[in-house]
Protein backbone atom coordinates (compact mmCIF):
# COMPACT_ATOMS: atom_id res chain seq x y z
CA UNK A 1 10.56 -42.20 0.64
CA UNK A 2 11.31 -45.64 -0.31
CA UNK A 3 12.88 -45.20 -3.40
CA UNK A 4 15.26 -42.23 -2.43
CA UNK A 5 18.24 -43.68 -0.55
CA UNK A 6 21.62 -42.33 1.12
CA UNK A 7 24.73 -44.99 1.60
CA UNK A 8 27.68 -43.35 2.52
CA UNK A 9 29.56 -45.19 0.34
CA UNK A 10 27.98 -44.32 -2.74
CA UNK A 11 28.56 -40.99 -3.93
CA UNK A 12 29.59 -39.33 -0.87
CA UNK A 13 26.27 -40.05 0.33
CA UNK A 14 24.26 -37.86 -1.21
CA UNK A 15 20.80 -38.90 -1.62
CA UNK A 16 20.04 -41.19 -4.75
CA UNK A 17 17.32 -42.94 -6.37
CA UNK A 18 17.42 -46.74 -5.58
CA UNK A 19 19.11 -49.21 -7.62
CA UNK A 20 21.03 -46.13 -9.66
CA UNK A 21 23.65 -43.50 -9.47
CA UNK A 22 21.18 -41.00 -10.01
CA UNK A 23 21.33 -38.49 -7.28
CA UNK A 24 18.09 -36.17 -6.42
CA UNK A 25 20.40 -32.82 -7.10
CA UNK A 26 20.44 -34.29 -10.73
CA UNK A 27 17.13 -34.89 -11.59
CA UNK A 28 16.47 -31.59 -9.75
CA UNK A 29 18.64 -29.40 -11.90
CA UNK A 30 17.64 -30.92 -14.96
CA UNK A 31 14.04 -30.04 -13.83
CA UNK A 32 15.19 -26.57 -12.69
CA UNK A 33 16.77 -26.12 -16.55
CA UNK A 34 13.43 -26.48 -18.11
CA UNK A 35 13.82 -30.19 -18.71
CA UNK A 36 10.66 -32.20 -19.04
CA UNK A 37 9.80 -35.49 -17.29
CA UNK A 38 9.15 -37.08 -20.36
CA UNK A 39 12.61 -35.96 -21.68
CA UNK A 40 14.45 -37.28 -18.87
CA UNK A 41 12.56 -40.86 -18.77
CA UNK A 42 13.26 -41.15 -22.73
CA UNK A 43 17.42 -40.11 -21.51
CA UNK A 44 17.41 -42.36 -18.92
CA UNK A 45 14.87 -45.47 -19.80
CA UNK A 46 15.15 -47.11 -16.18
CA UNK A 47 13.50 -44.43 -14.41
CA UNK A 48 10.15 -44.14 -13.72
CA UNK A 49 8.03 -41.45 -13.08
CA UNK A 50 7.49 -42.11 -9.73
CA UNK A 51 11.26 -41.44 -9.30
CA UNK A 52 10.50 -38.27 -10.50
CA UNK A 53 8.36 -37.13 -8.15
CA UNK A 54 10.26 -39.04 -5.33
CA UNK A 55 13.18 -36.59 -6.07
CA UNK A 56 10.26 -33.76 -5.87
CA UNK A 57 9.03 -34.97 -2.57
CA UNK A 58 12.28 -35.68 -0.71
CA UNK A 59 13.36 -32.02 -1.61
CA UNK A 60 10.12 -30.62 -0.71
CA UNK A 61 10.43 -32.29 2.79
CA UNK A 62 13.94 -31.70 3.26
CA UNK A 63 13.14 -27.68 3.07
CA UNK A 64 10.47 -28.06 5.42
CA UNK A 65 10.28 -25.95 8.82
CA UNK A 66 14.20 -25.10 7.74
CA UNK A 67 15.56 -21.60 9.14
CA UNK A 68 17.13 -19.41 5.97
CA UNK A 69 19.66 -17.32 6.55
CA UNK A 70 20.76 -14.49 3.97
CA UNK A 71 24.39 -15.16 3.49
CA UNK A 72 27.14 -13.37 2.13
CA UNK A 73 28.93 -14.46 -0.92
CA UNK A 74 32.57 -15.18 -0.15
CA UNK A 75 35.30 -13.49 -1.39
């Protein structure tokens, strides 16, 4: 998971790709909206596809073994 990173003081810490302010959330809602890999390396030329699948990977693992819970929408 070298090339995902979290520094507090970089977007509220939310988990990034190194060297950018490219969060994984991004990348995974642009991947989510039918976006392809090779559209979002052409929009953003300094990432790589192994950034890509980094974002993949670290969202893979992070809902790993999790408990879900059905929850209610708030009022």
């Amino acid at each position: 998971m070298e090339r995902i990173v979290v520094n507090p003081k970089i977007l509220a810490g939310k988990p990034i790709i190194r060297g950018t302010r490219i969060t994984v959330e991004f990348i995974l809602e642009l991947l989510a909206s039918n976006t392809s890999e090779e559209e979002i390396l052409q929009d953003y030329p300094h990432l790589s596809g192994e950034d890509i699948r980094a974002c993949l990977k670290y969202a893979a693992h992070s809902v790993k073994n999790e408990i879900y819970l059905d929850l209610e929408k708030a009022s």
